[in-house]
Protein backbone atom coordinates (compact mmCIF):
# COMPACT_ATOMS: atom_id res chain seq x y z
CA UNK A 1 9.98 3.11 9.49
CA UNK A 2 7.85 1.07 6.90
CA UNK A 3 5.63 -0.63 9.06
CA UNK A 4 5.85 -4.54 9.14
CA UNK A 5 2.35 -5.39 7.30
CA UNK A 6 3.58 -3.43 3.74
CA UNK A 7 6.97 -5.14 3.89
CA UNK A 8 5.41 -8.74 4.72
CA UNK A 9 4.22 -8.56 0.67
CA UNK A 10 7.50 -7.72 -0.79
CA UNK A 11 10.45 -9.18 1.48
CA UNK A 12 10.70 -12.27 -0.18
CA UNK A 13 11.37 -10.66 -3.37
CA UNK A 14 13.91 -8.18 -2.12
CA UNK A 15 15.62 -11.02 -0.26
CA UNK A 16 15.64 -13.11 -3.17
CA UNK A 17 17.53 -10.10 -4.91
CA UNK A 18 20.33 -9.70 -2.52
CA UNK A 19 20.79 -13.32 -2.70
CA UNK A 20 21.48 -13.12 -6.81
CA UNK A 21 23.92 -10.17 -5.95
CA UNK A 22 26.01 -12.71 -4.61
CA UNK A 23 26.05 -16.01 -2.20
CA UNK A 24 25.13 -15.35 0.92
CA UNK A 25 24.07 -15.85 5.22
CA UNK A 26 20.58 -14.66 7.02
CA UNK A 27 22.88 -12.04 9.04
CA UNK A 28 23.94 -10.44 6.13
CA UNK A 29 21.01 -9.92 4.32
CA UNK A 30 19.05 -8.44 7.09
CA UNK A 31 22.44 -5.79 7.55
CA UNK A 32 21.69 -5.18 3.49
CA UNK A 33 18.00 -4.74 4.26
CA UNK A 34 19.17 -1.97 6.55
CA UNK A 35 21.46 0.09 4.67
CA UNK A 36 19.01 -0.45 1.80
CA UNK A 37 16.39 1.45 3.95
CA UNK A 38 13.70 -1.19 5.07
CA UNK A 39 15.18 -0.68 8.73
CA UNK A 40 16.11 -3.67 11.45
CA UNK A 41 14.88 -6.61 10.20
CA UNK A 42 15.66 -9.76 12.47
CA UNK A 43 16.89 -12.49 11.51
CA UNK A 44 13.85 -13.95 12.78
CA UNK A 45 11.99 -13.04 10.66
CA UNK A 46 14.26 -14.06 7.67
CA UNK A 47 15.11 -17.41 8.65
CA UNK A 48 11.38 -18.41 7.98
CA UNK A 49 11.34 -16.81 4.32
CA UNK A 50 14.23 -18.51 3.57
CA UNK A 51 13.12 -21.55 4.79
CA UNK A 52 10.29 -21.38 2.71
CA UNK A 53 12.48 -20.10 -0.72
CA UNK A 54 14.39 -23.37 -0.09
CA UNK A 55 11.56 -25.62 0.45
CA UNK A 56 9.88 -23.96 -2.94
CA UNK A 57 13.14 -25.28 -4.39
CA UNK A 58 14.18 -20.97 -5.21
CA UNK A 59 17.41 -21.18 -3.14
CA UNK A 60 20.15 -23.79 -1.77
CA UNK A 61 22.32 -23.75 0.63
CA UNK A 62 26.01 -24.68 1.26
CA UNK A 63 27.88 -24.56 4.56
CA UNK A 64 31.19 -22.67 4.70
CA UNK A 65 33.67 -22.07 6.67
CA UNK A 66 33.42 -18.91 8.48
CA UNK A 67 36.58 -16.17 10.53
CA UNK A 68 34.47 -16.05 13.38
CA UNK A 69 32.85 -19.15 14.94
CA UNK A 70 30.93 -22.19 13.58
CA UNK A 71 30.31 -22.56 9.60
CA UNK A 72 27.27 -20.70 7.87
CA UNK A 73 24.56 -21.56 5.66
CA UNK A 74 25.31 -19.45 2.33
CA UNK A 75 22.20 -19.14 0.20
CA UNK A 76 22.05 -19.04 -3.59
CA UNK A 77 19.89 -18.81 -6.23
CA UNK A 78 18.11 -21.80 -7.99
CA UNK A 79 17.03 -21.29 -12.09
CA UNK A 80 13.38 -21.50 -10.59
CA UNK A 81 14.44 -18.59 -8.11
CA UNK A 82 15.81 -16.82 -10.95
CA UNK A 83 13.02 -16.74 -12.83
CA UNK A 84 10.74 -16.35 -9.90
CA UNK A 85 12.81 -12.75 -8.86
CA UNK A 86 11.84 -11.74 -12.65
CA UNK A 87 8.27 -12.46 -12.32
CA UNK A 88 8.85 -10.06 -9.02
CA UNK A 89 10.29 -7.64 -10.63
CA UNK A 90 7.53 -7.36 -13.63
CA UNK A 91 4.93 -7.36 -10.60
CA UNK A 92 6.66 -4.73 -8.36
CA UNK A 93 6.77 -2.15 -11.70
CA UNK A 94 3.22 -2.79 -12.69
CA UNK A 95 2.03 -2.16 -8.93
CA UNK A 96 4.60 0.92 -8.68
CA UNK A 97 3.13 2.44 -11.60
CA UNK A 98 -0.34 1.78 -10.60
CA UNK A 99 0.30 3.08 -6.89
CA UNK A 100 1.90 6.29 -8.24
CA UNK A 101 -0.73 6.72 -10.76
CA UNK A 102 -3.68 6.64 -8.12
CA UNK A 103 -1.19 9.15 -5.43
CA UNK A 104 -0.11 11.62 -8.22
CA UNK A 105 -3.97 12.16 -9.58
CA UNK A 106 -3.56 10.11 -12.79
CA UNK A 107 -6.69 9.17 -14.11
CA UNK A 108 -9.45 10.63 -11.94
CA UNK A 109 -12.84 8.32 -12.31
CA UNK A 110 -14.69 10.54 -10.30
């Protein structure tokens, strides 16, 4: 289980992704940040990053009709959350390959 301090830093970036996969509901992206590996995260705790994507203008929402009960909240991404997931991206590989670097022995200062 990655514990819930590492993920704090990075779960608005990998939410942001599975939202540009396609539209959709808080539910469903925590069930994709399961089978993706990051184990159960609530919906609890994705309802407040998403309220703050939206209120940084990164996602909207539209209500839809849904099989089973009362209509959802389907996210989507804005041009500014677009842009925003590439900056994330370019971040994520330059920490990666800094990370790996200092784990794998790469450039000892010492």
């Amino acid at each position: 289980m990655i514990p819930s301090q590492m993920l704090k830093g990075v779960l608005e970036g990998c939410i942001l992704e599975i939202i540009r996969k396609r539209e959709t509901y808080a539910y469903e992206i925590s069930k994709q940040l399961e089978e993706y590996g990051f184990g159960i995260i609530s919906e609890g705790t994705i309802y407040p990053i998403i309220l703050r994507l939206q209120k940084n203008g990164l996602v909207k929402a539209t209500l839809q009709d849904s099989n089973s009960g009362p209509k959802r909240k389907y996210y989507h991404l804005t041009e500014k959350g677009v842009a925003t997931l590439n900056q994330f991206k370019d971040n994520w590989q330059e920490l990666d390959h800094a990370v790996n670097q200092l784990l794998m022995g790469g450039q000892d200062n010492e």
